[in-house]
N, C-alpha and C. Protein backbone atom coordinates (compact mmCIF):
# COMPACT_ATOMS: atom_id res chain seq x y z
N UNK A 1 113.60 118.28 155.36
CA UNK A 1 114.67 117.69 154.58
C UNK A 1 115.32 116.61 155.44
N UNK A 2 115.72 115.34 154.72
CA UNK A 2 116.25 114.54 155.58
C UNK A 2 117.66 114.81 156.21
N UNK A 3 117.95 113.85 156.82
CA UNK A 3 119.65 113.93 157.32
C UNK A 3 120.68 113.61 155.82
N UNK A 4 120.21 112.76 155.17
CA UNK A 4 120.86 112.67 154.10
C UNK A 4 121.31 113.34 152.93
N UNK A 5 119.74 113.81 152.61
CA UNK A 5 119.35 115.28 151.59
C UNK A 5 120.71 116.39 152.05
N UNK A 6 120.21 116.39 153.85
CA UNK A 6 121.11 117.90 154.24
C UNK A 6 122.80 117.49 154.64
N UNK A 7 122.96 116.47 154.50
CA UNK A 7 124.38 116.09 154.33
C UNK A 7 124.94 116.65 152.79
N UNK A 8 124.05 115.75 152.07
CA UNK A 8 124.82 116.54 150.61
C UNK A 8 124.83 117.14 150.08
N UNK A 9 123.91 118.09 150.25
CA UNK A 9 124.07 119.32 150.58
C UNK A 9 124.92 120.06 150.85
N UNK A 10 124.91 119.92 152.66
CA UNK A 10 125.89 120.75 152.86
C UNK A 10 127.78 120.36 152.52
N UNK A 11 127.76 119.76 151.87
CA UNK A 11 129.13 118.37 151.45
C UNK A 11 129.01 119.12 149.91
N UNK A 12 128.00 119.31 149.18
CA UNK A 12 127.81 120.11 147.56
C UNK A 12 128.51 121.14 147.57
N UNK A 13 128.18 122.41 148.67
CA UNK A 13 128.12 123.39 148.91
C UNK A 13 129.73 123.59 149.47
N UNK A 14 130.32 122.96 150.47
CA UNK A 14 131.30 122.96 150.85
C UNK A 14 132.48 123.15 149.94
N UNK A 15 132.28 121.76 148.93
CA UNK A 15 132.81 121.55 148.00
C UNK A 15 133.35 122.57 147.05
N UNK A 16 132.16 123.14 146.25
CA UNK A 16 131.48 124.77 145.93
C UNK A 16 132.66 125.72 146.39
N UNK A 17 132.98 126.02 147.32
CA UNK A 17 133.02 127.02 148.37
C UNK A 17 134.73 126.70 148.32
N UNK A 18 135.25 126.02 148.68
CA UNK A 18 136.61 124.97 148.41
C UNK A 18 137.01 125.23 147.11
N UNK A 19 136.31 125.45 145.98
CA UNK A 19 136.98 125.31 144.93
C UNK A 19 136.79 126.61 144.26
N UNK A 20 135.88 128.02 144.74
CA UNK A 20 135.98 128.94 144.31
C UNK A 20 137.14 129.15 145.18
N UNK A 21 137.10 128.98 146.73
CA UNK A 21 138.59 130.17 146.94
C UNK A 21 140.20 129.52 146.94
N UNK A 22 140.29 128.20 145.86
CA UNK A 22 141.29 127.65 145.37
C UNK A 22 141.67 128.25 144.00
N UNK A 23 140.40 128.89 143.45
CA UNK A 23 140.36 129.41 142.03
C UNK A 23 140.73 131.24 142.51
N UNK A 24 140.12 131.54 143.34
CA UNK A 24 140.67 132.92 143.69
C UNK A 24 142.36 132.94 144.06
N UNK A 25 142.84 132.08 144.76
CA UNK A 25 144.32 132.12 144.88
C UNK A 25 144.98 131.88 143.44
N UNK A 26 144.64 130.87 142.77
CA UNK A 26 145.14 130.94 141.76
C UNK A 26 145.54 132.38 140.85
N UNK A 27 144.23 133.15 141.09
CA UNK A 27 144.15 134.11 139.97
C UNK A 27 144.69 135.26 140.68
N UNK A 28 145.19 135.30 142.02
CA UNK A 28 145.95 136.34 142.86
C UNK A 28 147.15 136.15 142.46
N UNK A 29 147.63 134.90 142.69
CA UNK A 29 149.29 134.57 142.35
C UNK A 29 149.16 134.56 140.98
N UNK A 30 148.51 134.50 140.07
CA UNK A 30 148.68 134.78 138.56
C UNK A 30 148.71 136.65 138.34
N UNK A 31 148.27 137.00 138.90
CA UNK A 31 147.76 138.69 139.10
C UNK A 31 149.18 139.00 139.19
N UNK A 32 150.06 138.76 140.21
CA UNK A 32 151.26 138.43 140.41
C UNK A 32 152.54 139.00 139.36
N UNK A 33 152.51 137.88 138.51
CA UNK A 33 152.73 137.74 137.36
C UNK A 33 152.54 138.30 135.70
N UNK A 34 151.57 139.00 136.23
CA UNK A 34 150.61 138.62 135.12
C UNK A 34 151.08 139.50 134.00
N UNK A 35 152.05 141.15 134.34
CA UNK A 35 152.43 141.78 132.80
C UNK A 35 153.30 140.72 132.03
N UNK A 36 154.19 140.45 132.52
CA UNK A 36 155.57 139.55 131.82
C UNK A 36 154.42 138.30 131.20
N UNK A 37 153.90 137.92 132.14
CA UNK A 37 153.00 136.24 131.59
C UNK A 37 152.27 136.19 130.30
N UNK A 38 151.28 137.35 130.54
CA UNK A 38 150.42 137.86 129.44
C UNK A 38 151.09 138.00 128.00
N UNK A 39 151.86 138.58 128.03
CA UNK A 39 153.07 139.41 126.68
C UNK A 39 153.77 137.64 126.32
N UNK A 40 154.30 136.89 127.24
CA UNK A 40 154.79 135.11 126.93
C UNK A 40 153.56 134.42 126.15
N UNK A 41 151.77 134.46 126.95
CA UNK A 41 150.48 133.76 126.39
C UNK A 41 150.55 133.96 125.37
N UNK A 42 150.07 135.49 124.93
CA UNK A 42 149.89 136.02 124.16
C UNK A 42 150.95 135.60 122.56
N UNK A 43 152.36 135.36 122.82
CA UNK A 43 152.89 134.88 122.19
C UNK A 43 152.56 133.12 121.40
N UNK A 44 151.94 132.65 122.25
CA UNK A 44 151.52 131.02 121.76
C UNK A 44 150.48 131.53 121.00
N UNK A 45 149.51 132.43 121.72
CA UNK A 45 148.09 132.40 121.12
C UNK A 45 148.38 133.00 119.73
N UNK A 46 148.82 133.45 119.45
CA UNK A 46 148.95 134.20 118.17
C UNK A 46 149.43 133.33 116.95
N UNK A 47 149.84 132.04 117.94
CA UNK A 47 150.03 130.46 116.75
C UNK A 47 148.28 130.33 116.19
N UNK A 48 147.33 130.92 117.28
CA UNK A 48 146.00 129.54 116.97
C UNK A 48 145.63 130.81 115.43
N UNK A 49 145.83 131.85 115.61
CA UNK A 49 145.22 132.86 115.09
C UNK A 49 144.24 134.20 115.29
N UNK A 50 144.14 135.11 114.73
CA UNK A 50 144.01 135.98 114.83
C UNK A 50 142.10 136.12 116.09
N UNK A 51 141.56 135.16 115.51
CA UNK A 51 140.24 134.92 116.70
C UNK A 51 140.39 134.62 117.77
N UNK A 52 141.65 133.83 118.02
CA UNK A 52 142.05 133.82 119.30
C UNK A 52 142.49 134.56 120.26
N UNK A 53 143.36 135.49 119.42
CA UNK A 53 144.26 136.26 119.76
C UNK A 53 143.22 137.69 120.92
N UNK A 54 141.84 137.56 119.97
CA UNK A 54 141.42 138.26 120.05
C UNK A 54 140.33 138.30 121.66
N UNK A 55 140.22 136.95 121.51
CA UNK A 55 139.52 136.37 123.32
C UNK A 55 140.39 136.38 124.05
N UNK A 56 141.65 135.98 123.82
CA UNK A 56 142.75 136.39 124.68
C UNK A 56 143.16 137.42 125.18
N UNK A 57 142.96 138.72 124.78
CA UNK A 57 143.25 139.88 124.99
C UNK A 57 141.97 140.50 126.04
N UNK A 58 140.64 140.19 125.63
CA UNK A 58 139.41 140.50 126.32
C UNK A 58 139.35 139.54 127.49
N UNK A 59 140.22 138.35 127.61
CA UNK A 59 139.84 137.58 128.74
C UNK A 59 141.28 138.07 129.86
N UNK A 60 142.27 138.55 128.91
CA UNK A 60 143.10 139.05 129.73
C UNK A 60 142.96 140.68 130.44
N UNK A 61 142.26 141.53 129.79
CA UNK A 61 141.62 142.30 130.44
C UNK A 61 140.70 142.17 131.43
N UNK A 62 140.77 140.59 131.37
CA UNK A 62 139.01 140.63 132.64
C UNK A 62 138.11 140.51 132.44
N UNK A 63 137.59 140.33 131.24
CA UNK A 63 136.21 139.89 130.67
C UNK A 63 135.72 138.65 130.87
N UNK A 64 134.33 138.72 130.56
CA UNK A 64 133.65 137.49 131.54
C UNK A 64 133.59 137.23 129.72
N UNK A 65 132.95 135.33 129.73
CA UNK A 65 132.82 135.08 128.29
C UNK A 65 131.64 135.85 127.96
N UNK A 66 130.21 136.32 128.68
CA UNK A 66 129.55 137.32 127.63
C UNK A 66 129.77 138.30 127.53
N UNK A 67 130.62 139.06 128.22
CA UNK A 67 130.72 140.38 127.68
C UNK A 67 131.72 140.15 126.57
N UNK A 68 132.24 139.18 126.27
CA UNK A 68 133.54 139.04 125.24
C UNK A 68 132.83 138.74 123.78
N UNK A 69 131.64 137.66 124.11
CA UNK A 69 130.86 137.43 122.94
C UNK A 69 130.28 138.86 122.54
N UNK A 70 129.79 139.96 123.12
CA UNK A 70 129.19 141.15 122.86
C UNK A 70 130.18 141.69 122.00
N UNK A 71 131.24 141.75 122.41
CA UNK A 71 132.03 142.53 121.98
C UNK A 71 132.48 141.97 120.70
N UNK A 72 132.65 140.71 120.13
CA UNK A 72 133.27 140.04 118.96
C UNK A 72 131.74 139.72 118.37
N UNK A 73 130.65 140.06 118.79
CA UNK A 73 129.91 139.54 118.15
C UNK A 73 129.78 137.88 117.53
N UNK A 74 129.72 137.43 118.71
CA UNK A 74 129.65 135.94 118.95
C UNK A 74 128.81 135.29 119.92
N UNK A 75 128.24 134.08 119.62
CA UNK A 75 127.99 133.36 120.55
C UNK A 75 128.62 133.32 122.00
N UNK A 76 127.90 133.45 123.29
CA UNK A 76 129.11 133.02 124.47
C UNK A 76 130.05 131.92 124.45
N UNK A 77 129.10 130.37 123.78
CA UNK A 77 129.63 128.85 123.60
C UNK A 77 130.63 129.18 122.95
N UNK A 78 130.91 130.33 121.80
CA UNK A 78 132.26 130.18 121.08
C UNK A 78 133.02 131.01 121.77
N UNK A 79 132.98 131.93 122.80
CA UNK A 79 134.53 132.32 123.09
C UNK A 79 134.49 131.22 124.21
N UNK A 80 133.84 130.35 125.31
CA UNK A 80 133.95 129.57 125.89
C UNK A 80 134.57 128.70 125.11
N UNK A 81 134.52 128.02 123.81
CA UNK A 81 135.21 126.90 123.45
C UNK A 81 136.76 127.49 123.37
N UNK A 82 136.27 128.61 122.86
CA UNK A 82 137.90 129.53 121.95
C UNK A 82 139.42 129.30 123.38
N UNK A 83 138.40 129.52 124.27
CA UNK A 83 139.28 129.71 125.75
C UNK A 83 139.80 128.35 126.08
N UNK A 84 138.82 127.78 125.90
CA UNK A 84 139.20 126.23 126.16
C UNK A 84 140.35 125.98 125.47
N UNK A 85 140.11 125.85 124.03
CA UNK A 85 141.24 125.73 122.86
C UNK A 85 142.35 126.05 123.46
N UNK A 86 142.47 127.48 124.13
CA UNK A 86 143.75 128.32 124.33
C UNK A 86 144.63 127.81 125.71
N UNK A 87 143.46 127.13 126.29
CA UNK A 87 143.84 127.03 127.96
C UNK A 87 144.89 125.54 127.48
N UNK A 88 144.27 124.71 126.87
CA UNK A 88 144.60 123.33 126.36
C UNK A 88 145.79 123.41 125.41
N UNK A 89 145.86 124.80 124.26
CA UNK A 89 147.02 124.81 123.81
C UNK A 89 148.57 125.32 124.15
N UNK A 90 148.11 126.05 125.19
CA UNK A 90 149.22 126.96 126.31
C UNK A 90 149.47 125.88 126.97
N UNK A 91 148.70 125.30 127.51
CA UNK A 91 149.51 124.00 128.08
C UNK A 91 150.21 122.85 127.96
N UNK A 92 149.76 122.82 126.68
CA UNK A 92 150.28 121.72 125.67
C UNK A 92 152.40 122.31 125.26
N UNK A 93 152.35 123.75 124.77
CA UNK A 93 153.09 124.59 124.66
C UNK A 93 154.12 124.71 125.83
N UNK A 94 153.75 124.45 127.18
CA UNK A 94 154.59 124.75 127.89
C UNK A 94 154.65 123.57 129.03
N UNK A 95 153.79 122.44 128.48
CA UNK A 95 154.48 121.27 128.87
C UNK A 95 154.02 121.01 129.95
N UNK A 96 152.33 121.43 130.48
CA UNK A 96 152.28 121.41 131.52
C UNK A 96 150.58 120.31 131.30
N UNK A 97 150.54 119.61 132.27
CA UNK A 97 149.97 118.02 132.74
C UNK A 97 149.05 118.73 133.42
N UNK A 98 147.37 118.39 132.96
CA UNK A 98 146.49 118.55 133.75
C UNK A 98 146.01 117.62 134.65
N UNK A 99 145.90 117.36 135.86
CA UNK A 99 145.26 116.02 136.66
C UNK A 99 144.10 115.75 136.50
């Protein structure tokens, strides 16, 4: 492998690595939080409707999106979009600016 190849590489990987344990703090200091927070989400989500309401509850238990599709009997792509929806409308809701 060249010097270049194994530069970006190891620069991919780094990267990788950087942004899972930026995503693990996140979800510690949300852990934190999280009875009072959940019972506040849960309150917006219940604007999108009742399908939502319903990925919300399985993603707030901890569910990965396929075990959530198993369980609602869905596609994975749709509770992945559903989450999206929710992540985008909670934020929208509470006024908060993605970079």
């Amino acid at each position: 492998m060249g010097a270049k190849k194994h530069s970006i590489l190891i620069e991919t990987v780094g990267t990788h690595y950087a942004l899972a344990a930026e995503e693990m703090e996140v979800r510690r200091l949300a852990e934190e939080r999280l009875p009072d927070d959940i019972a506040e989400l849960r309150m917006f989500v219940e604007e999108l409707g009742t399908m939502y309401v319903e990925v919300f509850e399985l993603w707030a238990e901890g569910l990965t999106e396929a075990e959530s599709a198993v369980i609602l009997n869905v596609p994975p792509n749709t509770v992945k979009s559903r989450r999206n929806k929710i992540r985008k409308f909670v934020r929208e809701r509470l006024g908060v600016l993605r970079p």
